[in-house]
N, C-alpha and C. Protein backbone atom coordinates (compact mmCIF):
# COMPACT_ATOMS: atom_id res chain seq x y z
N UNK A 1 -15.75 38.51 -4.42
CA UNK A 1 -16.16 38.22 -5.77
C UNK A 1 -16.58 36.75 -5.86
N UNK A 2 -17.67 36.55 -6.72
CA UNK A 2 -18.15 35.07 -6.61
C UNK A 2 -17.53 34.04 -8.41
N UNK A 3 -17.53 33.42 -8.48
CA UNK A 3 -17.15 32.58 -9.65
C UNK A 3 -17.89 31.58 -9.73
N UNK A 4 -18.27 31.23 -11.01
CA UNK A 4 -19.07 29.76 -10.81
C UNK A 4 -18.03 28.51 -11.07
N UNK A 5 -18.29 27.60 -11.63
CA UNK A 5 -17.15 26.48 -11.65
C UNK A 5 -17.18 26.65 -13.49
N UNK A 6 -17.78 27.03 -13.77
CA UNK A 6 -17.83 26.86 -14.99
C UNK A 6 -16.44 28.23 -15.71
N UNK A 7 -16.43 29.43 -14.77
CA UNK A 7 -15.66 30.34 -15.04
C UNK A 7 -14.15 30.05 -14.59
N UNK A 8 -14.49 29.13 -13.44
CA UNK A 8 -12.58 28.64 -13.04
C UNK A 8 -12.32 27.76 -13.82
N UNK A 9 -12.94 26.61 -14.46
CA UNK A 9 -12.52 25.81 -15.29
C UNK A 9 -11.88 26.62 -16.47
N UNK A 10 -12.04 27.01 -17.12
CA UNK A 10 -11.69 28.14 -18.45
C UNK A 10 -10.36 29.01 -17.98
N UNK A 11 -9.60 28.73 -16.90
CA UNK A 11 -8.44 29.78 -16.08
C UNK A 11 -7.33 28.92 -16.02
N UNK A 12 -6.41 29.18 -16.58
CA UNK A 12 -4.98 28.85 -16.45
C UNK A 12 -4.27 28.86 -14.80
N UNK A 13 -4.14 28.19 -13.77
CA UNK A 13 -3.23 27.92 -12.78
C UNK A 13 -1.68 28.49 -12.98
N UNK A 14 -1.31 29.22 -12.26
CA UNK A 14 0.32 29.63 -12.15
C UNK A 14 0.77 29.89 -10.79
N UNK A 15 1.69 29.34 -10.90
CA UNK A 15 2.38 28.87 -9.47
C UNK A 15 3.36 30.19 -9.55
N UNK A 16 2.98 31.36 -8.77
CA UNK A 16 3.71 33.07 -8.79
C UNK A 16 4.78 32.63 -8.26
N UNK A 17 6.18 31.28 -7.24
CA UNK A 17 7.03 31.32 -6.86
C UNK A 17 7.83 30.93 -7.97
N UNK A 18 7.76 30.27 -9.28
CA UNK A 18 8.66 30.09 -10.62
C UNK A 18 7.80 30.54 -11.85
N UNK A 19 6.86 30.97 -11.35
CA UNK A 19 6.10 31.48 -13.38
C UNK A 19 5.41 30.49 -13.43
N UNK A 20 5.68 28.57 -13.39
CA UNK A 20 5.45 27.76 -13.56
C UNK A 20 3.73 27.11 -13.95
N UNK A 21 3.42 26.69 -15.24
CA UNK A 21 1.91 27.00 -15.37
C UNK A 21 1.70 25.30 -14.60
N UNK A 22 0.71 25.40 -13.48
CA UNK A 22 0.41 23.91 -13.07
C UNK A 22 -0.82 23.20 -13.95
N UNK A 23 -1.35 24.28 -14.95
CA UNK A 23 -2.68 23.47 -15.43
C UNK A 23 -3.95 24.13 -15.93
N UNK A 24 -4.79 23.39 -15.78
CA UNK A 24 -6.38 23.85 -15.49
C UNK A 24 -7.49 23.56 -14.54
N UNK A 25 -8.26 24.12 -14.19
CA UNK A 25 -9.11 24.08 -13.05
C UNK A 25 -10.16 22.54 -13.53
N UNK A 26 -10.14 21.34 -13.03
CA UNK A 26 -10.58 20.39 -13.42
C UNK A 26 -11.90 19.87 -12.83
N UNK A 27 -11.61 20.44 -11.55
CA UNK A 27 -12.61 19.93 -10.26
C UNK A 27 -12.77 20.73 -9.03
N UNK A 28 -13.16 20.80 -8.30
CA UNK A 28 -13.43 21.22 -6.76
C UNK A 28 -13.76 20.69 -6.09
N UNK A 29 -13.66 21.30 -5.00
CA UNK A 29 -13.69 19.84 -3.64
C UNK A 29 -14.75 20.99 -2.40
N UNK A 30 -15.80 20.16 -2.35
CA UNK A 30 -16.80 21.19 -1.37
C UNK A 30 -16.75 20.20 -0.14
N UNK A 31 -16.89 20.60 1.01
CA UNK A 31 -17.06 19.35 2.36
C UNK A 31 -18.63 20.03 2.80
N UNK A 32 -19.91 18.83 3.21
CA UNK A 32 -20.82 19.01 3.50
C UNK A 32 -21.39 17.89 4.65
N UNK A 33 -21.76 18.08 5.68
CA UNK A 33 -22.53 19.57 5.82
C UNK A 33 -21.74 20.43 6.31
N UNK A 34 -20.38 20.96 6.42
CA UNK A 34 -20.47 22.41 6.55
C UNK A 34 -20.32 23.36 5.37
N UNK A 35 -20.22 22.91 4.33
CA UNK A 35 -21.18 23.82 3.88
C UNK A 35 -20.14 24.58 2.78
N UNK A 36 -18.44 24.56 2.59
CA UNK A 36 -16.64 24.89 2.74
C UNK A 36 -16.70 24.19 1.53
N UNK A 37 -15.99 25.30 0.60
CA UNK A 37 -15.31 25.03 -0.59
C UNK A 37 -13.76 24.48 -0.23
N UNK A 38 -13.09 23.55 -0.33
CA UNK A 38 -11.91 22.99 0.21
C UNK A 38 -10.50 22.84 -0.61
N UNK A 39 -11.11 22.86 -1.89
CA UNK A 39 -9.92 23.02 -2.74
C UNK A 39 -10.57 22.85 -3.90
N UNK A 40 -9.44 23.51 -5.10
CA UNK A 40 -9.87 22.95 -6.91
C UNK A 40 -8.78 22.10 -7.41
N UNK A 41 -8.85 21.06 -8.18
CA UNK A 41 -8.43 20.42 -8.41
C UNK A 41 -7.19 20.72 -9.93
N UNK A 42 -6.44 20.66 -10.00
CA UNK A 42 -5.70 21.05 -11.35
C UNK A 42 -5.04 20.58 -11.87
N UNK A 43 -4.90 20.00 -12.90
CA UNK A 43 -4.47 19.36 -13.89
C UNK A 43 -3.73 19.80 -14.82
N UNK A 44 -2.47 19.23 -15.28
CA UNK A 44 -1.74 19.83 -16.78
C UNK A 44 -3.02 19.61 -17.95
N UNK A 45 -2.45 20.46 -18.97
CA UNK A 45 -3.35 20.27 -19.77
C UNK A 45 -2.81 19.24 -20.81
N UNK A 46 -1.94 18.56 -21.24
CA UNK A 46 -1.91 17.77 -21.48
C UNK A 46 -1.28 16.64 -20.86
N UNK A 47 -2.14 15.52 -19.73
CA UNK A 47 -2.46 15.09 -18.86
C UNK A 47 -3.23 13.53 -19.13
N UNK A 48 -2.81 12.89 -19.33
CA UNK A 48 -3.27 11.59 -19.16
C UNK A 48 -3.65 10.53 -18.45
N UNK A 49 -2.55 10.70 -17.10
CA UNK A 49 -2.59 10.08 -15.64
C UNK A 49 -3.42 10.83 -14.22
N UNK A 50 -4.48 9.54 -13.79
CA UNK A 50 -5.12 10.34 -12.56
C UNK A 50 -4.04 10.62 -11.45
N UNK A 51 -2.61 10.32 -11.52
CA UNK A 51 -1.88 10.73 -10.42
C UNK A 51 -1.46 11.96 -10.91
N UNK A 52 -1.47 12.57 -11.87
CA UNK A 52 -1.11 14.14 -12.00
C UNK A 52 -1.44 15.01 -12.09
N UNK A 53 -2.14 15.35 -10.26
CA UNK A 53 -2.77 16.53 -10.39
C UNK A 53 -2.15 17.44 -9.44
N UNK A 54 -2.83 18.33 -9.18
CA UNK A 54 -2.22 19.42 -8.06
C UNK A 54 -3.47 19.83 -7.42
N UNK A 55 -3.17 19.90 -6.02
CA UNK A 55 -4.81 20.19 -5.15
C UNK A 55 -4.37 21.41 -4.48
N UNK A 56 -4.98 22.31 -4.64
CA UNK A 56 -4.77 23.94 -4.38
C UNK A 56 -5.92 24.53 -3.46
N UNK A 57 -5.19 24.39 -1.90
CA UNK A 57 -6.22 25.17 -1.13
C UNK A 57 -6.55 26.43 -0.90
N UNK A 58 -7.60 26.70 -0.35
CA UNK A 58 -8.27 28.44 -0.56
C UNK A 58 -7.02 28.98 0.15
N UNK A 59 -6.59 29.10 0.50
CA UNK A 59 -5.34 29.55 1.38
C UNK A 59 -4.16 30.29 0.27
N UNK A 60 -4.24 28.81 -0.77
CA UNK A 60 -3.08 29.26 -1.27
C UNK A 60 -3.05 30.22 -2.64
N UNK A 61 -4.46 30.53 -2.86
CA UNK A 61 -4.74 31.44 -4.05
C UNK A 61 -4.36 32.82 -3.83
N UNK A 62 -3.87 33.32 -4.42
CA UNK A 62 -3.51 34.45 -4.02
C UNK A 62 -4.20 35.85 -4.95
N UNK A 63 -4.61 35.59 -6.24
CA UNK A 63 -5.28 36.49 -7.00
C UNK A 63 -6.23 35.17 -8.23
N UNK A 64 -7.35 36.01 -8.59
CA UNK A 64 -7.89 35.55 -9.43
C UNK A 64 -8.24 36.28 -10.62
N UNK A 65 -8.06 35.89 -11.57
CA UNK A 65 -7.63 37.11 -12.88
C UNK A 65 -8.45 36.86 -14.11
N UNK A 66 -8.60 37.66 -15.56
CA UNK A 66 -9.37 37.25 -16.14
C UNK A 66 -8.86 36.11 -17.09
N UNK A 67 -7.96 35.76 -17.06
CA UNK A 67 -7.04 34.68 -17.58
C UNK A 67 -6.79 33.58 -16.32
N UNK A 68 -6.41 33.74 -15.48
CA UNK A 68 -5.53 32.59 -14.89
C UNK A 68 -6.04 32.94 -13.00
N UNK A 69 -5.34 32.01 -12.74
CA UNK A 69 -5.29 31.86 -11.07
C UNK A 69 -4.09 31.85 -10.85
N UNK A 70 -3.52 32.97 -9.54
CA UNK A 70 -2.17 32.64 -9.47
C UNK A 70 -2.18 32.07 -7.80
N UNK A 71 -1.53 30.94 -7.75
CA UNK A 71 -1.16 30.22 -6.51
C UNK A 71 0.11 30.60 -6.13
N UNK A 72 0.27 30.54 -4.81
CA UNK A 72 1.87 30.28 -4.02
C UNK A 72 1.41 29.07 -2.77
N UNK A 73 2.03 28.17 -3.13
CA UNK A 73 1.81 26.87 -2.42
C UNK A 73 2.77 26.97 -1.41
N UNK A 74 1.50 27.10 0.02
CA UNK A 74 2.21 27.23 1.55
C UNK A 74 2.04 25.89 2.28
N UNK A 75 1.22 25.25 2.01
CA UNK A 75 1.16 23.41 2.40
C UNK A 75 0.12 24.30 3.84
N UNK A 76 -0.32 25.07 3.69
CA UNK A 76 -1.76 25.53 4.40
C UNK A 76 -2.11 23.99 4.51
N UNK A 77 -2.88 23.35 5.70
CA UNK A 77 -3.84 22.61 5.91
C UNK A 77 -5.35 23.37 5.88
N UNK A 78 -6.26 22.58 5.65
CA UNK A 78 -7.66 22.79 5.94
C UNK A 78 -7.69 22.90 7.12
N UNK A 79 -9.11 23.47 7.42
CA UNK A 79 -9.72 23.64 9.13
C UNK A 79 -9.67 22.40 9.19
N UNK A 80 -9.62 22.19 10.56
CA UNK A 80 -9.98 20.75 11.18
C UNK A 80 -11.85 20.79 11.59
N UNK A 81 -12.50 19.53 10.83
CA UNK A 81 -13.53 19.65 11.08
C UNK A 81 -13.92 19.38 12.15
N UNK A 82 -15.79 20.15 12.46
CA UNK A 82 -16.15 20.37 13.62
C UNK A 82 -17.34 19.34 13.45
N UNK A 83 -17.45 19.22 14.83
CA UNK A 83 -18.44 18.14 14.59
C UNK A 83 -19.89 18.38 15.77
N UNK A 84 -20.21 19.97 15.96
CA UNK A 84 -21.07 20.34 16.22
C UNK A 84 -22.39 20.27 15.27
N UNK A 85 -22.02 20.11 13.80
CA UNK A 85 -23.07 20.12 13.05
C UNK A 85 -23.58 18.77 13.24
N UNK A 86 -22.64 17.75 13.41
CA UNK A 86 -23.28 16.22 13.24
C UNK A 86 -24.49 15.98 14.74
N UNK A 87 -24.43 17.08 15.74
CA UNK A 87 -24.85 16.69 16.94
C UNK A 87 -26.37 17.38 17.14
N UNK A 88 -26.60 18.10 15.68
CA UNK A 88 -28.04 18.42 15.74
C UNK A 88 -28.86 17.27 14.80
């Protein structure tokens, strides 16, 4: 299923290991050139400080719903990048 950013922004974050709501979809994180959506960025919603966010990798999404995103945060790392693309 595809989403634009405009449809995750509008989705409530819930962390499925306490109920716990972490936020809203604020940002995303793409790495280029390869090309990898890397994480969305999430924020409480009432939120004032740039240190309070939560960075949620593709790993750790577990469903996407017509309300909300539900996460279970596994501390998944990203791929380690390759650097065959830089050598063309």
């Amino acid at each position: 299923m595809e989403y634009t950013f405009t449809e995750l922004k509008k989705k409530t974050v819930i962390d499925v290991t306490d109920g716990s709501k972490l936020g809203k979809v604020t940002d995303i994180t793409i790495s280029f050139p390869e090309r990898c959506f890397k994480s969305l960025v999430v924020k409480p919603v009432f939120c004032f400080s740039e240190g309070d966010k939560t960075i949620v990798s593709p790993c750790d999404i577990e469903r996407i719903g017509e309300d909300a995103i539900l996460v279970r945060k596994r501390g998944c790392r990203p791929e380690p990048r390759s650097d065959e693309d830089d050598e063309e």
